[in-house]
PDB file of N, CA and C in Angstrom:
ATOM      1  N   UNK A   1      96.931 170.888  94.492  1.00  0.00           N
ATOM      2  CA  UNK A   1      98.201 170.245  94.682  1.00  0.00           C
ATOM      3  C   UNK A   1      98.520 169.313  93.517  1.00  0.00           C
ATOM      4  N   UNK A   2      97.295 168.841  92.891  1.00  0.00           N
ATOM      5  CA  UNK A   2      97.992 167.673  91.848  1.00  0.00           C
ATOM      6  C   UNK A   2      98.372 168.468  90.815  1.00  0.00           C
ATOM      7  N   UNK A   3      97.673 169.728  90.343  1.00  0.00           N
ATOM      8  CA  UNK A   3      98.200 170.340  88.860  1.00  0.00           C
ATOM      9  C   UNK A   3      99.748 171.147  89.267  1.00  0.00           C
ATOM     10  N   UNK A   4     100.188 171.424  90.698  1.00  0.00           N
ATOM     11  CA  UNK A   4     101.280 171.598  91.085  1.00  0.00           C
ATOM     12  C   UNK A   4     102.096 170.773  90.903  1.00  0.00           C
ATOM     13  N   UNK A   5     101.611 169.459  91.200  1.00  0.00           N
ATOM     14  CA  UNK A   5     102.844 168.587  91.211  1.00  0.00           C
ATOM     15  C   UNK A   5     102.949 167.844  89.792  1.00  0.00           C
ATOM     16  N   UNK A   6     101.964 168.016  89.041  1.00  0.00           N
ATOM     17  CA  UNK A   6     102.180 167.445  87.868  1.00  0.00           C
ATOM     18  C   UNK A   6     103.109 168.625  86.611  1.00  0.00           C
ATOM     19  N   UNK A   7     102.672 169.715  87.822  1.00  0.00           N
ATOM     20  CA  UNK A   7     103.811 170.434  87.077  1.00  0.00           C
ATOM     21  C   UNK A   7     105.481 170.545  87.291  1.00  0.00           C
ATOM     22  N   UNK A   8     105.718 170.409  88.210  1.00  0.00           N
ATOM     23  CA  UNK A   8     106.518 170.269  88.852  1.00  0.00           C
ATOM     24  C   UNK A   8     107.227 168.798  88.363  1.00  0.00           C
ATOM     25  N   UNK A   9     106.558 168.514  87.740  1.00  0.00           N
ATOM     26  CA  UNK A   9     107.418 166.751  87.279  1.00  0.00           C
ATOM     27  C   UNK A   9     106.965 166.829  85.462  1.00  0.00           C
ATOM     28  N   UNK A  10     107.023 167.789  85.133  1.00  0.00           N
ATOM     29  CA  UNK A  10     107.074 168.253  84.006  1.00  0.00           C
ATOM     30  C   UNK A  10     106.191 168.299  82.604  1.00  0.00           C
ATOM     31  N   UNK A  11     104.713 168.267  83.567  1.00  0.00           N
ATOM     32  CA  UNK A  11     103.774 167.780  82.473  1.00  0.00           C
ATOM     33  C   UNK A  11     103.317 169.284  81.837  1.00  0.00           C
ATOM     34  N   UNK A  12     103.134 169.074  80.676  1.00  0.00           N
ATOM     35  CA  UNK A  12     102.390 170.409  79.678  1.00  0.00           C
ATOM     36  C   UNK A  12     101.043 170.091  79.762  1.00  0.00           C
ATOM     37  N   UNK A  13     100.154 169.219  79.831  1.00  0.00           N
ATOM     38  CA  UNK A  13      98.809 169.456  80.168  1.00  0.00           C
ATOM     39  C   UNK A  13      98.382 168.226  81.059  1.00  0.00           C
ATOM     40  N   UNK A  14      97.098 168.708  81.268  1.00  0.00           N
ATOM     41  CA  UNK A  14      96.436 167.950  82.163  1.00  0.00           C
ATOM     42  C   UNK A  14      95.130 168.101  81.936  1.00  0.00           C
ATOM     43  N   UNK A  15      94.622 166.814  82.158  1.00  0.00           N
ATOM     44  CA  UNK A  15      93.349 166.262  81.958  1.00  0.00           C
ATOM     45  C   UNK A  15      92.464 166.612  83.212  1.00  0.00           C
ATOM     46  N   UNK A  16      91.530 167.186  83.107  1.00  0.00           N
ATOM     47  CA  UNK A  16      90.930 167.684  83.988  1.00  0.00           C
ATOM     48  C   UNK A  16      88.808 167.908  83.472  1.00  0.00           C
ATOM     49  N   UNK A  17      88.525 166.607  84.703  1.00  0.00           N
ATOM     50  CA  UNK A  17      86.985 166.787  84.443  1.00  0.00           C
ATOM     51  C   UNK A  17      86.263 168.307  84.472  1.00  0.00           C
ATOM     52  N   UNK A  18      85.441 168.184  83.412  1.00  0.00           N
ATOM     53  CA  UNK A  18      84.418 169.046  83.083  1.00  0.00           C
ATOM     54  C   UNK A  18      83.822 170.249  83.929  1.00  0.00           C
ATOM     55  N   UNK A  19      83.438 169.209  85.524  1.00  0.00           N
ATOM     56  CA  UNK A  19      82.813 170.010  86.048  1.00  0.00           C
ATOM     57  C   UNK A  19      83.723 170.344  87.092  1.00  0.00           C
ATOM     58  N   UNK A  20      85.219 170.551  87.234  1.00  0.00           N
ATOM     59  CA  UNK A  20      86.163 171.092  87.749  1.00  0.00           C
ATOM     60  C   UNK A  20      86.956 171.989  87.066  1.00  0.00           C
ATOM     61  N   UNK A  21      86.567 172.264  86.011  1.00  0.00           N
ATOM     62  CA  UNK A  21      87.230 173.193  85.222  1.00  0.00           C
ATOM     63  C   UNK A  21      87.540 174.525  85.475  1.00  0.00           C
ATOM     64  N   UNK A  22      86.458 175.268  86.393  1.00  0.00           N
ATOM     65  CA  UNK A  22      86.337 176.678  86.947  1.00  0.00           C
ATOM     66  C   UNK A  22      87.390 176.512  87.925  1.00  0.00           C
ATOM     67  N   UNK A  23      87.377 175.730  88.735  1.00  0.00           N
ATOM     68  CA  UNK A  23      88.287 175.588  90.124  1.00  0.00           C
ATOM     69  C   UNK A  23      89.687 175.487  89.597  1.00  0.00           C
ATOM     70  N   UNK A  24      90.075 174.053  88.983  1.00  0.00           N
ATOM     71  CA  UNK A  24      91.100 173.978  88.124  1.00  0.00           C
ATOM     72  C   UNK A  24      91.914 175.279  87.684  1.00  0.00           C
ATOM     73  N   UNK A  25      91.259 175.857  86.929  1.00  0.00           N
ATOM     74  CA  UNK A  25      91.743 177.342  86.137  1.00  0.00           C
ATOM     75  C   UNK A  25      91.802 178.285  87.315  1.00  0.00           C
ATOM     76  N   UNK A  26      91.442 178.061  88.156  1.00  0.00           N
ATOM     77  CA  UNK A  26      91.443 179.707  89.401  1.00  0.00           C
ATOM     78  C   UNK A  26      92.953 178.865  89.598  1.00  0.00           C
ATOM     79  N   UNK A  27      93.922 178.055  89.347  1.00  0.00           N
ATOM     80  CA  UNK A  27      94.922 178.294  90.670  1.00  0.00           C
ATOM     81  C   UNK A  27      95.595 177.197  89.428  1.00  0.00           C
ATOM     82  N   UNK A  28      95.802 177.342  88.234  1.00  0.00           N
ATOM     83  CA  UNK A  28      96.925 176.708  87.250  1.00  0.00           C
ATOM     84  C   UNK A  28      97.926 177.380  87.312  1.00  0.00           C
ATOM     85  N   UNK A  29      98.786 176.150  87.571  1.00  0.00           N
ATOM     86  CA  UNK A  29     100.304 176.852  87.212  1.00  0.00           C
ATOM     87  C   UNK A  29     101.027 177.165  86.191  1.00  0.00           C
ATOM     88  N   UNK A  30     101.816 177.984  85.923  1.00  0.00           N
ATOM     89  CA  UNK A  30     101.938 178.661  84.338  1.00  0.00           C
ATOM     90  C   UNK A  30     102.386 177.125  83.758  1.00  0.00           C
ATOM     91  N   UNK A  31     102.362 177.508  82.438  1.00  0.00           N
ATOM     92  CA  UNK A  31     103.087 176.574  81.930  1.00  0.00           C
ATOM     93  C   UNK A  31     102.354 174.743  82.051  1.00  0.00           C
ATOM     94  N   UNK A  32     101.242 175.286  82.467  1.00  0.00           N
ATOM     95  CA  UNK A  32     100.383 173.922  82.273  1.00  0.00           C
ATOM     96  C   UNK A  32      99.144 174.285  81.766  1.00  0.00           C
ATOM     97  N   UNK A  33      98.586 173.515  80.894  1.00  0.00           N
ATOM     98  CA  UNK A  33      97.764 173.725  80.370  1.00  0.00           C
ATOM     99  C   UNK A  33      96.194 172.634  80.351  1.00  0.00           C
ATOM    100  N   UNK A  34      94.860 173.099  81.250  1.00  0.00           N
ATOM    101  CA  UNK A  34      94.337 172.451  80.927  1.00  0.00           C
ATOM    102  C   UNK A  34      93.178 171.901  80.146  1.00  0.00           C
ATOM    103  N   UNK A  35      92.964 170.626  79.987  1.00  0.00           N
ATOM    104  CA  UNK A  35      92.130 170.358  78.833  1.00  0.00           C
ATOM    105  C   UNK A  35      90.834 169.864  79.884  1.00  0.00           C
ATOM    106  N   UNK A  36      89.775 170.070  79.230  1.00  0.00           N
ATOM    107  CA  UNK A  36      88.031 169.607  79.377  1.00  0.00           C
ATOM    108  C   UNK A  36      87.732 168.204  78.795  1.00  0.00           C
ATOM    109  N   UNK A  37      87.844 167.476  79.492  1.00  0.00           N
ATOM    110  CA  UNK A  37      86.901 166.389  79.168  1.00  0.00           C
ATOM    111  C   UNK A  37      85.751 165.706  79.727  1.00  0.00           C
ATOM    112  N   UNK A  38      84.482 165.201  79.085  1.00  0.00           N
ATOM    113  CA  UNK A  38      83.215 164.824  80.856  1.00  0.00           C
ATOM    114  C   UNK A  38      83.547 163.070  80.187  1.00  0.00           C
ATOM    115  N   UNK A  39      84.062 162.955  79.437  1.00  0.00           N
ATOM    116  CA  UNK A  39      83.720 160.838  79.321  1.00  0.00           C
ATOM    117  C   UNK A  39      85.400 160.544  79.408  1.00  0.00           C
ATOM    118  N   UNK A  40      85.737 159.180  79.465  1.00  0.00           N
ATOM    119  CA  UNK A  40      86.836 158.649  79.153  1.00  0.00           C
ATOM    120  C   UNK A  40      86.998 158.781  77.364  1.00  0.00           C
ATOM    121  N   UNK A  41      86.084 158.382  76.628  1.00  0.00           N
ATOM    122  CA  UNK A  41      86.108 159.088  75.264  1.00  0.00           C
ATOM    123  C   UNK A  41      86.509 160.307  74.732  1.00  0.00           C
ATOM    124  N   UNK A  42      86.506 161.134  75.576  1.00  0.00           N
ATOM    125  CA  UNK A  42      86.887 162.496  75.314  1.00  0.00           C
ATOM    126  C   UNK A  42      88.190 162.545  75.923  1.00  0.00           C
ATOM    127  N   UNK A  43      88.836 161.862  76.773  1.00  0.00           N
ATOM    128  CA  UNK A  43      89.989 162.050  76.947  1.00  0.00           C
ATOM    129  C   UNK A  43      90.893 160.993  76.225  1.00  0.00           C
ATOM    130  N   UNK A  44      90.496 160.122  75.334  1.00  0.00           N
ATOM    131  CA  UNK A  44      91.291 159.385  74.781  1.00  0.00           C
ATOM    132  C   UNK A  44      91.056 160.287  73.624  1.00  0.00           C
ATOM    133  N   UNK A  45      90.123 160.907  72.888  1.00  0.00           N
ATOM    134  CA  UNK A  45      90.070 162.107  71.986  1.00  0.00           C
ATOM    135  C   UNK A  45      91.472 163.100  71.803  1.00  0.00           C
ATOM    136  N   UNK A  46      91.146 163.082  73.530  1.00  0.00           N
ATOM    137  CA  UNK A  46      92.250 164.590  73.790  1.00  0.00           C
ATOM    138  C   UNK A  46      93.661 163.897  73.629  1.00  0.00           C
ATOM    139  N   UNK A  47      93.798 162.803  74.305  1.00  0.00           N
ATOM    140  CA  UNK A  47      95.327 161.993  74.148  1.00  0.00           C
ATOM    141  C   UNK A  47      96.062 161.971  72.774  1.00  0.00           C
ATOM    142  N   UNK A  48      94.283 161.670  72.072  1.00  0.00           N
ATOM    143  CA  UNK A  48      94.985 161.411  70.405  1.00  0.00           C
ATOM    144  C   UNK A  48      95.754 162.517  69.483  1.00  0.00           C
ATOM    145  N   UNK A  49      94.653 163.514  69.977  1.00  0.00           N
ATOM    146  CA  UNK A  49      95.268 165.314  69.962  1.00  0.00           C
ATOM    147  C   UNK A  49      96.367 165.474  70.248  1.00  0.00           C
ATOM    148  N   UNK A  50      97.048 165.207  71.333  1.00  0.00           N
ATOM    149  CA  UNK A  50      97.776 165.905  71.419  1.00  0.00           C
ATOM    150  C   UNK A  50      99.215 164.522  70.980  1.00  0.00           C
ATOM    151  N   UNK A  51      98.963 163.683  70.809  1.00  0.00           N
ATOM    152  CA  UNK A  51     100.067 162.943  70.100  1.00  0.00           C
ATOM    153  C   UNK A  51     100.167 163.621  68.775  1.00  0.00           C
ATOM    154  N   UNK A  52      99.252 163.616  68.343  1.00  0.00           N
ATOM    155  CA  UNK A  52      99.161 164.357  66.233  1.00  0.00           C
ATOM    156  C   UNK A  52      99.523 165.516  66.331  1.00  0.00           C
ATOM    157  N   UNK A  53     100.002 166.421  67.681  1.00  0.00           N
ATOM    158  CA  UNK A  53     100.130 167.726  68.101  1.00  0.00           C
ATOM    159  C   UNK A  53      99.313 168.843  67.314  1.00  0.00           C
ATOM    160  N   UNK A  54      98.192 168.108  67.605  1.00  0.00           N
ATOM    161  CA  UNK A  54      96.912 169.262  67.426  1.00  0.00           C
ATOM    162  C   UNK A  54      96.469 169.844  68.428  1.00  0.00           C
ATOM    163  N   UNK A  55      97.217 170.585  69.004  1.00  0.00           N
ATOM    164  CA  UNK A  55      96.679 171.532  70.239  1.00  0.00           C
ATOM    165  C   UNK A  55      96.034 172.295  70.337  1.00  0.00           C
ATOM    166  N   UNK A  56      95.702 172.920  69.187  1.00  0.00           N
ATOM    167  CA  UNK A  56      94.518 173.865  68.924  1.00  0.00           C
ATOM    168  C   UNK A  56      93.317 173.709  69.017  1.00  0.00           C
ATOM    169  N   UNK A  57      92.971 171.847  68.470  1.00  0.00           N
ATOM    170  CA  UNK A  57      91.782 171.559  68.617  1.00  0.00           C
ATOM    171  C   UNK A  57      91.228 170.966  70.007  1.00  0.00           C
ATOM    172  N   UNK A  58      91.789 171.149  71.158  1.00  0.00           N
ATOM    173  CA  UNK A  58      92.248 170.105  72.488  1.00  0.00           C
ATOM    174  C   UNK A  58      90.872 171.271  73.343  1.00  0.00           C
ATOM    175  N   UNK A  59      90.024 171.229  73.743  1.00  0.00           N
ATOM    176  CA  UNK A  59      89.045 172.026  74.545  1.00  0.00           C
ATOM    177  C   UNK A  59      89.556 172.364  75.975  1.00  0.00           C
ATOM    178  N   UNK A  60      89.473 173.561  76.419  1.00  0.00           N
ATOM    179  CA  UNK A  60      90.426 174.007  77.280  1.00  0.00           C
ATOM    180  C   UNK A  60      89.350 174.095  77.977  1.00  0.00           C
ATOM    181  N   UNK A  61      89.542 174.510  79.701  1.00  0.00           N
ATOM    182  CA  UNK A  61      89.206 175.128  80.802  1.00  0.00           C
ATOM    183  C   UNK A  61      89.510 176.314  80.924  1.00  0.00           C
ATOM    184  N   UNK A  62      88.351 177.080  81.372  1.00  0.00           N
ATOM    185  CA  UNK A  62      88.550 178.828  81.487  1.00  0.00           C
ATOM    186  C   UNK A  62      88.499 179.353  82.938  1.00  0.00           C
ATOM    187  N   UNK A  63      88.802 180.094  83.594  1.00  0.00           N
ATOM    188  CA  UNK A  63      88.388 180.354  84.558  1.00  0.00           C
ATOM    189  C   UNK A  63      86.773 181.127  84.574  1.00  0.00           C
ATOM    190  N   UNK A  64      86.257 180.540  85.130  1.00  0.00           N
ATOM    191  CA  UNK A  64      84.447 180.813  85.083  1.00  0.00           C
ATOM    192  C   UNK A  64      83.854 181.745  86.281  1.00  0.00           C
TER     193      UNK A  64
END
């Protein structure tokens, strides 16, 4: 429900812990995209990413 509703209110990605990543990815809604992070470091990493719109380098979630 939250990657629904964060889509739904217009977010392009979402931050999403490490070890939810498999679950996460079974049931993303198009058009959202999410990123892997396991520390708060890695998601201020990912924040910085995607301000410099380096999206390429942003570590994704797969379905597992």
């Amino acid at each position: 429900m939250k990657l629904v509703g964060a889509r739904n209110a217009g977010a392009e990605y979402f931050l999403t812990p490490a070890d939810n990543c498999a679950a996460a990815a079974a049931d993303t809604p198009d058009g959202l995209t999410l990123i892997k992070v396991n520390t708060i470091g890695d998601a201020r990493k990912s924040l910085e990413k995607l301000r410099a719109g380096d999206t390429k380098a942003l570590p994704s979630c797969s379905k597992g």
